[in-house]
Protein backbone atom coordinates (compact mmCIF):
# COMPACT_ATOMS: atom_id res chain seq x y z
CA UNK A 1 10.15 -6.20 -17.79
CA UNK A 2 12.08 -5.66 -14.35
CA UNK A 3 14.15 -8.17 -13.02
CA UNK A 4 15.21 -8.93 -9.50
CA UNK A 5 17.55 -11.67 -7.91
CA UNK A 6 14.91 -14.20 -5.61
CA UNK A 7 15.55 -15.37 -1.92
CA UNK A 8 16.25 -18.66 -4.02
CA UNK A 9 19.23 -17.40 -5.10
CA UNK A 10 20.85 -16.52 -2.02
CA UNK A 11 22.76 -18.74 0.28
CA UNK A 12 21.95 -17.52 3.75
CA UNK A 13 23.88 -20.63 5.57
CA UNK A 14 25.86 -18.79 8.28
CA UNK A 15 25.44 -15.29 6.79
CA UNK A 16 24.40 -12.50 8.51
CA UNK A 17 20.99 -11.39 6.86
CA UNK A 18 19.65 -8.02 7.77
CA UNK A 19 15.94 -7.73 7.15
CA UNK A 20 14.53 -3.88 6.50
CA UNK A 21 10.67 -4.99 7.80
CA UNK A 22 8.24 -2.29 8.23
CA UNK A 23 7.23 -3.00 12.03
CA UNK A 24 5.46 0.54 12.38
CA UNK A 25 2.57 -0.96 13.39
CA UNK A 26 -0.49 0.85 15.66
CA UNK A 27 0.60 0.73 19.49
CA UNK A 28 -1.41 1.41 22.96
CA UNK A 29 -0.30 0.87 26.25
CA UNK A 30 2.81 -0.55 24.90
CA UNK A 31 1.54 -3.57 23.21
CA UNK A 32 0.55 -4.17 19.25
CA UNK A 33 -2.65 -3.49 18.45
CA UNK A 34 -2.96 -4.56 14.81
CA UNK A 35 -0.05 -7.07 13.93
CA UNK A 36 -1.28 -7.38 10.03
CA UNK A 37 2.28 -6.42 8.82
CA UNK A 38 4.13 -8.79 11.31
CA UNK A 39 2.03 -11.64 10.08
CA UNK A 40 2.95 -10.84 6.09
CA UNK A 41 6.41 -10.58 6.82
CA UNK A 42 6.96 -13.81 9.38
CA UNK A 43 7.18 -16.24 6.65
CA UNK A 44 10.48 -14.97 5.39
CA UNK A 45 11.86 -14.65 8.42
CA UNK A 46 10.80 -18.45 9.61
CA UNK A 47 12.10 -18.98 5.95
CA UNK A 48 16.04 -17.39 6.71
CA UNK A 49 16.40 -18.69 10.12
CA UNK A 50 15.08 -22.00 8.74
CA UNK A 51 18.00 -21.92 6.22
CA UNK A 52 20.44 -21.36 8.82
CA UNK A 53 20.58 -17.18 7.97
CA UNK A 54 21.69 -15.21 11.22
CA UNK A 55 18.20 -12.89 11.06
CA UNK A 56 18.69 -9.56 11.58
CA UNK A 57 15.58 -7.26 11.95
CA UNK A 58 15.80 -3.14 10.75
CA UNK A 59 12.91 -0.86 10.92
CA UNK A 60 11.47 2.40 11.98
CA UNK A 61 8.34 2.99 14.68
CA UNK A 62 6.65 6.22 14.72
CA UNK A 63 8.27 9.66 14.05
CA UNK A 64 10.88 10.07 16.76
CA UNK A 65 13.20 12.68 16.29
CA UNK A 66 15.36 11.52 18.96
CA UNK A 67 15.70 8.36 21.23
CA UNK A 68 12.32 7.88 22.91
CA UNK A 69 10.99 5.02 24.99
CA UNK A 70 7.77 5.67 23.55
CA UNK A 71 8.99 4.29 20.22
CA UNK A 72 10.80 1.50 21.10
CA UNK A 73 10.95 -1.35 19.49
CA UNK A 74 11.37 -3.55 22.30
CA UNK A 75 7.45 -4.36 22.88
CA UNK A 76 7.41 -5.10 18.81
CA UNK A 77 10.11 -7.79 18.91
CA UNK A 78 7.78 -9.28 21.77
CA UNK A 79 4.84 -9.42 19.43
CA UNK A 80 7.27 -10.89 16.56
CA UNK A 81 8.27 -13.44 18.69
CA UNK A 82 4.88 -14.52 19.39
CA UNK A 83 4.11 -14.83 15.70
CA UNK A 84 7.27 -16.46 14.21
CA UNK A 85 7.00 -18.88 17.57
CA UNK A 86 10.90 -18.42 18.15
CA UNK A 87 12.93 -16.56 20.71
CA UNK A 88 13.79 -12.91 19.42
CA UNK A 89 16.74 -11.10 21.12
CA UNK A 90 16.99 -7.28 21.29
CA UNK A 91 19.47 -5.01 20.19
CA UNK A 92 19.04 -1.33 21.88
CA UNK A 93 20.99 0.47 19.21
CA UNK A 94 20.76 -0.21 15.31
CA UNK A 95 24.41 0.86 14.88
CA UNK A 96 27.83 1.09 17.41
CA UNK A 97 28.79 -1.32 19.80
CA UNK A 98 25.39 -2.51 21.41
CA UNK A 99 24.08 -3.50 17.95
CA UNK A 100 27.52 -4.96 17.30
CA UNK A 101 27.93 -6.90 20.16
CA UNK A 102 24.40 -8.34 19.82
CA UNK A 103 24.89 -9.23 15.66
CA UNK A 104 28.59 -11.02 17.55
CA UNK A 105 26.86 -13.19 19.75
CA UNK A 106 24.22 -14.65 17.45
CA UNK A 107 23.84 -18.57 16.24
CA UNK A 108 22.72 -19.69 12.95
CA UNK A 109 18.98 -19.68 13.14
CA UNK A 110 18.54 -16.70 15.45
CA UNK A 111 16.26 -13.71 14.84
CA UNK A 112 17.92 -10.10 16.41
CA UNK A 113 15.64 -7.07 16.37
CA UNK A 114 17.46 -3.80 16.11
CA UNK A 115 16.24 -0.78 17.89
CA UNK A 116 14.62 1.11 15.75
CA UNK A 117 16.31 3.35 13.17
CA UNK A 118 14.39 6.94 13.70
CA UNK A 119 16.34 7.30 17.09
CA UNK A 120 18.78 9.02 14.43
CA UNK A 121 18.50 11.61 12.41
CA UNK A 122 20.52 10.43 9.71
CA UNK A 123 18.21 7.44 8.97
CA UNK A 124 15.74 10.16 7.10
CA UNK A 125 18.02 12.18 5.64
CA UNK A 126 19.36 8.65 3.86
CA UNK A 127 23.16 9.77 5.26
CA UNK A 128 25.05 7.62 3.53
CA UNK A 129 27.91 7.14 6.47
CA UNK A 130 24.77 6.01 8.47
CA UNK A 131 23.86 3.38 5.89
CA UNK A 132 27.51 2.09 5.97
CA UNK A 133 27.29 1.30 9.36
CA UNK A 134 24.20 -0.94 9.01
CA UNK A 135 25.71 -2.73 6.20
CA UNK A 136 28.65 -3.67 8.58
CA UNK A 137 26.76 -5.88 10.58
CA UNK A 138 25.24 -7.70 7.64
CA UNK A 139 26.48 -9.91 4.66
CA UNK A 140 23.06 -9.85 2.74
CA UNK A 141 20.70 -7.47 2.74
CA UNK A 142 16.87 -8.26 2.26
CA UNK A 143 14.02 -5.81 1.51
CA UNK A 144 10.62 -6.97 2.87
CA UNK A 145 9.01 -3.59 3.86
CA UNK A 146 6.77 -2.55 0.42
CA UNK A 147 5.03 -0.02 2.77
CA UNK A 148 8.03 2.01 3.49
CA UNK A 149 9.71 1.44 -0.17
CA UNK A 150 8.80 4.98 -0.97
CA UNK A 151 10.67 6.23 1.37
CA UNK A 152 14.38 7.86 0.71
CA UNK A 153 15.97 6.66 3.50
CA UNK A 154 19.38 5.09 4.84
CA UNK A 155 17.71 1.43 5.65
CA UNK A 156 15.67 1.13 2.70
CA UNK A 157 17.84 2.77 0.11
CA UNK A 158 21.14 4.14 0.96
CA UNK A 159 22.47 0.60 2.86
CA UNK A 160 22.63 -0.70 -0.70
CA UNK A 161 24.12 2.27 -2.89
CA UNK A 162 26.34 3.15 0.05
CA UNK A 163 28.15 -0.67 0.49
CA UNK A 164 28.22 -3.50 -1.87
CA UNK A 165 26.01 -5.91 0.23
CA UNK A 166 23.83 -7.83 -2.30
CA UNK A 167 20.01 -7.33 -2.18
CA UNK A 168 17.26 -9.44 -2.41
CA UNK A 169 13.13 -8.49 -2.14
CA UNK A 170 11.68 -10.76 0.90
CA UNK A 171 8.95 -13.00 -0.18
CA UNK A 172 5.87 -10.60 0.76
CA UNK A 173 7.81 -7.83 -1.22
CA UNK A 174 8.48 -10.08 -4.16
CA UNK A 175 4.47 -11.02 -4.05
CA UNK A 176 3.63 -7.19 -4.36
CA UNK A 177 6.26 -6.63 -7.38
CA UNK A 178 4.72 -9.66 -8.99
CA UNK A 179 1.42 -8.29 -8.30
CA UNK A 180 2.19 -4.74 -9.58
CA UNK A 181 3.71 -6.23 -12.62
CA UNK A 182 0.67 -7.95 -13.65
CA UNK A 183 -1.48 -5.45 -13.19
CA UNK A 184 0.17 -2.54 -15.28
CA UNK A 185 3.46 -4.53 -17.10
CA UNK A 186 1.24 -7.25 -18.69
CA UNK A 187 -2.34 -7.11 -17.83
CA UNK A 188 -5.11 -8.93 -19.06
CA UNK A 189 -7.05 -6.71 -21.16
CA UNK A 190 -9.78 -5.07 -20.98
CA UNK A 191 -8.37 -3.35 -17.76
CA UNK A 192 -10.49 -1.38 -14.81
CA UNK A 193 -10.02 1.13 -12.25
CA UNK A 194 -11.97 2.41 -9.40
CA UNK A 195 -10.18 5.80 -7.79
CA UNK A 196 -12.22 6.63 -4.66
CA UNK A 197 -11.52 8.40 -1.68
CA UNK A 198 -11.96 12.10 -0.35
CA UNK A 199 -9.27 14.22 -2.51
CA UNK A 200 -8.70 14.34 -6.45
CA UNK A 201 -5.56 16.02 -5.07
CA UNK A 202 -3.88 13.59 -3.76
CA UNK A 203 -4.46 11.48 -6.91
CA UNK A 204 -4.08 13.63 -9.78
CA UNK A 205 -1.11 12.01 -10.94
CA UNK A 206 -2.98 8.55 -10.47
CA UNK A 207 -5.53 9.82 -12.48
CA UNK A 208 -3.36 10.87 -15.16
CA UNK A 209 -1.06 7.86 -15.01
CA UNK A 210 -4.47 5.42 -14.95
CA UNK A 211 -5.96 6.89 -18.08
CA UNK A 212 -3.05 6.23 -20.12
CA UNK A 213 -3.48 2.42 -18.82
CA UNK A 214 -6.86 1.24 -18.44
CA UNK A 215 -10.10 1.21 -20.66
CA UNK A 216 -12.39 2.41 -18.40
CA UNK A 217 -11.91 4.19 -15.11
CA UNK A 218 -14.77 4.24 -12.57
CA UNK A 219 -14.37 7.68 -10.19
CA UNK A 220 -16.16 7.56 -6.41
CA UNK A 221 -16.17 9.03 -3.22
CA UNK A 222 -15.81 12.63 -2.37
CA UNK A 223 -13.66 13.02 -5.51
CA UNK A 224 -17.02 12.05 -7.47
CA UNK A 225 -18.67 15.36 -5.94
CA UNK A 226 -15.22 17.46 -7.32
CA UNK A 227 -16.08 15.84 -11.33
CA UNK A 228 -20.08 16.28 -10.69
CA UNK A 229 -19.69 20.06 -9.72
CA UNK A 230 -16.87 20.37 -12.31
CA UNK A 231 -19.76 19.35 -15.21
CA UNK A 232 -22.27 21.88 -13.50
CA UNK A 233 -24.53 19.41 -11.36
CA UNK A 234 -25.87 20.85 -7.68
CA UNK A 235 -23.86 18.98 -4.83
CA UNK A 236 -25.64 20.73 -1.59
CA UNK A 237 -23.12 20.29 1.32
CA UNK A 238 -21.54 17.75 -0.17
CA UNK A 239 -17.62 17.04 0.60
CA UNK A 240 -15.61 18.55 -2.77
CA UNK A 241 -12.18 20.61 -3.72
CA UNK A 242 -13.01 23.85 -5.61
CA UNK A 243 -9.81 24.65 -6.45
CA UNK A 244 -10.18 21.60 -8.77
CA UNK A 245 -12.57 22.06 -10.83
CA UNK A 246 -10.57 22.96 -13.87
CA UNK A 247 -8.38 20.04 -13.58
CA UNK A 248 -11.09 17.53 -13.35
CA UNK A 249 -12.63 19.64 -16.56
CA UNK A 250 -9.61 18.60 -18.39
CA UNK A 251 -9.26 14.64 -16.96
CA UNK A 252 -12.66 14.10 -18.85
CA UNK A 253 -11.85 15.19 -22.44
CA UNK A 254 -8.49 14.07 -22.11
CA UNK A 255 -10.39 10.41 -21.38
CA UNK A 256 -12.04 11.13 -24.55
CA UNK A 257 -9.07 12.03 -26.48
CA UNK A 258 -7.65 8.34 -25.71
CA UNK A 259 -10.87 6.50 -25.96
CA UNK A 260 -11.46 6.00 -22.11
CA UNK A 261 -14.96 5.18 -20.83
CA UNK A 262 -15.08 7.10 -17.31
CA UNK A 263 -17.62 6.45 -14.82
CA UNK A 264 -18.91 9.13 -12.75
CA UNK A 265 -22.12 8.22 -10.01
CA UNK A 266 -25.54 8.51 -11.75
CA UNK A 267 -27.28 8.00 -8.31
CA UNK A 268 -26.61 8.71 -4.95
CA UNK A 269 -27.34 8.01 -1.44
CA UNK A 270 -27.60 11.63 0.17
CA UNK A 271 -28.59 12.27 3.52
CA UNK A 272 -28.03 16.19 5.99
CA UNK A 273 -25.39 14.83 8.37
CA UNK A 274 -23.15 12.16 8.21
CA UNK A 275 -23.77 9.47 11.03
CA UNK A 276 -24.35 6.15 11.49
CA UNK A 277 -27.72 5.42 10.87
CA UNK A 278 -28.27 9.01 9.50
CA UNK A 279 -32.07 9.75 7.61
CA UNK A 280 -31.39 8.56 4.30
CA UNK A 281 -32.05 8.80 0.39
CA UNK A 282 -31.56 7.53 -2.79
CA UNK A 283 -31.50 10.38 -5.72
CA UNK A 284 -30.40 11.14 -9.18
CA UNK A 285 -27.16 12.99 -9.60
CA UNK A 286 -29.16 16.13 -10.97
CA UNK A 287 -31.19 16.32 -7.70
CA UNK A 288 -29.25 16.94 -4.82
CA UNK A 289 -30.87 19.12 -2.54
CA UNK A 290 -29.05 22.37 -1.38
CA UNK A 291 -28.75 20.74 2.58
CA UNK A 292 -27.89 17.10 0.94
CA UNK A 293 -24.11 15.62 1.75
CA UNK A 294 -23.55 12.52 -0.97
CA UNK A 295 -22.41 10.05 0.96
CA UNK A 296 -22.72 6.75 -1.26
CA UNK A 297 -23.34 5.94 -4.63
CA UNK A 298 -26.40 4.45 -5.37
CA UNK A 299 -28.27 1.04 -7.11
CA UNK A 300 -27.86 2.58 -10.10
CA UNK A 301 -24.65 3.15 -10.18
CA UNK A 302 -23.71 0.04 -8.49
CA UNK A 303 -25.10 -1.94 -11.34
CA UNK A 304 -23.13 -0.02 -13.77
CA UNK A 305 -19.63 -0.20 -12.16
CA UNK A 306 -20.88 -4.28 -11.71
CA UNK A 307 -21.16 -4.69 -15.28
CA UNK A 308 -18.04 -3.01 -16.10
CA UNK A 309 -16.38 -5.57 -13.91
CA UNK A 310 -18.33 -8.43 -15.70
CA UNK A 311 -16.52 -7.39 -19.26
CA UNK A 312 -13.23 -6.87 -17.39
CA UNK A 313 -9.94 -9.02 -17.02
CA UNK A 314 -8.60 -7.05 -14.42
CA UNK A 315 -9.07 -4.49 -12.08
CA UNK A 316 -7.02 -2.32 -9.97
CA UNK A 317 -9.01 -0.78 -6.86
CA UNK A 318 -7.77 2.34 -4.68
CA UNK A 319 -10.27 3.77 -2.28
CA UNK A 320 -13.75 3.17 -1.29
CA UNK A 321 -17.10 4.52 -3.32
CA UNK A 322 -18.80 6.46 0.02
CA UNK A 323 -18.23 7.07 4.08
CA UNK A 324 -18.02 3.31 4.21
CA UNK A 325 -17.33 3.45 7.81
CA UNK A 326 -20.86 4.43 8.26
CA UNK A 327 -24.22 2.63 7.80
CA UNK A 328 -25.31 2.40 5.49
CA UNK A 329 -23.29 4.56 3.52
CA UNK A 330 -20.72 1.14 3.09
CA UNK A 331 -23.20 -0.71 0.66
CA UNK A 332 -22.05 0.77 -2.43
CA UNK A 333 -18.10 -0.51 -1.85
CA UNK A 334 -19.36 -3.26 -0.09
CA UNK A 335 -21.55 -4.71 -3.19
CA UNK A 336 -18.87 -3.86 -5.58
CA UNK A 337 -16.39 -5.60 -3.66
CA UNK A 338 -18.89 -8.66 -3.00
CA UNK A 339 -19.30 -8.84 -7.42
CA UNK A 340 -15.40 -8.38 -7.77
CA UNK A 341 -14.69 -11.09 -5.40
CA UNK A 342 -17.40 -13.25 -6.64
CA UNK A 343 -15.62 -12.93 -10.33
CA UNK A 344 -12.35 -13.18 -8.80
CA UNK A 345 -13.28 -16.84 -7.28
CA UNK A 346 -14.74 -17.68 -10.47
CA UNK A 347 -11.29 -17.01 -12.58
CA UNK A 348 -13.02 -14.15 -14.84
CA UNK A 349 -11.19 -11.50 -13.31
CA UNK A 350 -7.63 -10.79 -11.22
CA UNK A 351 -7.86 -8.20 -8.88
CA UNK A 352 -5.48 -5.75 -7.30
CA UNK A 353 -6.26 -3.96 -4.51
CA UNK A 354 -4.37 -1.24 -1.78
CA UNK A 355 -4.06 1.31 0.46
CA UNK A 356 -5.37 1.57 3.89
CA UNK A 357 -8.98 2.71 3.46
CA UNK A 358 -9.55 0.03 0.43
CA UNK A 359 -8.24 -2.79 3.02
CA UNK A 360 -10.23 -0.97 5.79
CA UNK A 361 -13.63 -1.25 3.13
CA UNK A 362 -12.55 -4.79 2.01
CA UNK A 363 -12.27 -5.94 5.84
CA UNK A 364 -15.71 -4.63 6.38
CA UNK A 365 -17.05 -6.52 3.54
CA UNK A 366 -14.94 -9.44 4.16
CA UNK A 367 -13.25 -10.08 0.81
CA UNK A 368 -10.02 -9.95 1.32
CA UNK A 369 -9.45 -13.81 0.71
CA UNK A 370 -10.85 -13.57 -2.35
CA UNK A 371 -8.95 -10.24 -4.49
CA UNK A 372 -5.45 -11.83 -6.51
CA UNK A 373 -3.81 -9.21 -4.20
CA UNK A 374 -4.14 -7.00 -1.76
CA UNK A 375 -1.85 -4.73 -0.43
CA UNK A 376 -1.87 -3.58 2.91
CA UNK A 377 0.58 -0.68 2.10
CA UNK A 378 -0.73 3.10 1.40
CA UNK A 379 1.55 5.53 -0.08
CA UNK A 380 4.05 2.62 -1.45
CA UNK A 381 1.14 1.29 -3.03
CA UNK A 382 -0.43 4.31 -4.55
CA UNK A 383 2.93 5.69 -6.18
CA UNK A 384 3.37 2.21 -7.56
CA UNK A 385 -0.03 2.95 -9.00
CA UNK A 386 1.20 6.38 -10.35
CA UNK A 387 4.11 4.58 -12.27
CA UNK A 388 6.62 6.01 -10.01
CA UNK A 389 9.84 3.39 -9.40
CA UNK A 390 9.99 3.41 -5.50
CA UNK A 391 13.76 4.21 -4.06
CA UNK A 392 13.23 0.25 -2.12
CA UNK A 393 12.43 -1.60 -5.62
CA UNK A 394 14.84 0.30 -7.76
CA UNK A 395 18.01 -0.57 -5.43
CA UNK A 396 16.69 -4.47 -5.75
CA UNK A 397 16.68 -3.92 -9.50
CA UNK A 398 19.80 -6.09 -11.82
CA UNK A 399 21.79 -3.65 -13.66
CA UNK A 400 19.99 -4.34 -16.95
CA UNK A 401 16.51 -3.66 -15.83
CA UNK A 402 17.61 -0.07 -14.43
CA UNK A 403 17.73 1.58 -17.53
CA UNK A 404 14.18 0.34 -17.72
CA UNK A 405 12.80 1.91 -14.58
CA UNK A 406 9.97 3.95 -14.93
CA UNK A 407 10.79 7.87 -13.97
């Protein structure tokens, strides 16, 4: 078990607290579009400048490779300001005198937004000279950005290594270790996963990872078609990696080896474009036409990955069952997510959920209340999943859980 000091610990009276928050949120016409991650994060900031911490805000915007307007930070601290319902001053530096002068002139209980750290180059190549010079201006350091934590850089991982400022998870980052700890460290068995989503590429190593962790493992999306050609089945025009075929050949037995029940669609919703509204039907997995796309699961298989989750104590979700953005090509992830929910509520199951098309599919069927977690991160989340220690939890880690840390 991993162990981490708590904001509970620290003493932020009077102390200079910088914050790395992920405020890379979507942007148009200069103002915030989608302030999700502002909103998860203002409750530990309200929390420090409550307790009379000087609150110092770090992150990145976009993928400047030089100072750029575009990707200032400015407009953000606006929209954080609005959210946390205090004043938020402006730094336009992160490091040097304008950043210095600005940490100088704060009070306790004031919030300071850096600008943000991309506007130098050293910030992604996790310089460790760089990293010093953040940790000047702050006396405590506090990680609250989960969605960047997988990221090797100079504000998330380097400002701790490189100085001896003590670190601390923020509260949102604290709830997603807690949550990823309960869901692998000491689940409630028996444990299920559903792996959608387009690519088995990009989830091989999830795949793997899952198999060795859960009792049964429920596959969708277009990496359904990839397993369904790889056993010999017909997939018409369907969306599907070729190249893959002998890996997914090897997942299944490999399931078999350790006793895993997979789940591969027995039905599908196929239709010959993919549109809203698009001429639809419901077939068997053996008779897609040669002009069909599969584009959902069907009732079939919607009832089987349902009573999988009835005989479950918890469940781990990444990426949606069909082209859920489309009618009605959603009702497959949307009716699983309605029964996981429903179970959820009712204390026979905890749920864990992430990444940004899961959110996007639990939004749409407007569960998102009702899952144990769900993360709004993506590729933080999914390593997590792949038992990968992220470079942002393993520099909040006490010395005796680092020996621990999972490679």
């Amino acid at each position: 078990m991993r162990s981490f000091r708590t904001l509970d610990d620290a003493d932020v009276k009077g102390k200079r607290v910088l914050v790395r928050v992920d405020l890379n949120v979507p942007m148009q016409d200069g103002k915030v579009t989608d302030a999700t991650r502002i909103e998860e994060i203002a409750p530990t900031i309200n929390e420090l400048a409550d307790k009379g911490g000087k609150v110092i805000l770090l992150s990145h915007l976009g993928r400047p490779k030089r100072p750029d307007p575009k990707y200032s930070l400015r407009p953000v601290a606006a929209e954080v300001a609005r959210i946390v319902k205090r004043p938020v001053a402006f730094a336009e530096d992160c490091v040097g005198p304008k950043a210095e002068a600005a940490v100088a002139a704060m009070k306790n209980g004031d919030i300071l937004c850096l600008e943000n750290t991309r506007f130098h180059p050293e910030e992604e190549k996790n310089d460790k000279a760089f990293a010093k010079k953040l940790a000047t201006l702050g006396d405590i350091f506090v990680e609250e950005a989960f969605s960047a934590a997988h990221r090797e850089h100079a504000s998330i991982a380097a400002i701790v290594t490189a100085s001896k400022i003590p670190a601390y998870p923020g509260r949102a980052m604290k709830a997603e270790l807690d949550a990823l700890e309960r869901a692998f460290e000491k689940p409630e068995h028996p444990v299920a996963a559903i792996v959608g989503g387009a690519k088995v590429s990009t989830k091989l190593n999830l795949l793997g990872h899952l198999l060795a962790k859960v009792e049964t493992l429920m596959i969708g999306g277009g990496m359904a078609n990839t397993f369904l050609a790889a056993q010999g089945k017909a997939i018409g025009k369907s969306l599907y990696e070729p190249d893959l075929l002998p890996t997914a050949r090897d997942i299944l037995p490999k399931a078999k080896l350790l006793h895993r029940e997979v789940v591969l669609p027995v039905d599908a919703v196929v239709a010959q474009k993919l549109a809203a509204h698009a001429p639809s039907r419901v077939v068997s997995v053996d008779e897609v036409g040669a002009a069909d796309m599969i584009l959902d699961i069907g009732p079939r298989t919607i009832e089987r990955v349902i009573s999988v989750l009835a005989r479950s104590k918890t469940l781990v979700w990444n990426g949606p069952f069909g082209a859920f953005e489309f009618e009605p090509f959603d009702n497959g992830t949307i009716e699983v997510a309605e029964a996981a929910a429903e179970l959820t509520t009712a204390g026979k199951l905890v749920s864990f959920a992430g990444g940004g098309d899961t959110v996007a599919a639990l939004n749409a069927a407007s569960v998102i209340g009702r899952f144990s977690h769900v993360s709004t991160a993506g590729g933080a989340f999914l390593e997590s999943l792949e038992g990968k220690t992220l470079p942002g939890v393993k520099v909040l880690l006490l010395p005796e859980s680092r020996s621990e840390t999972r490679k």
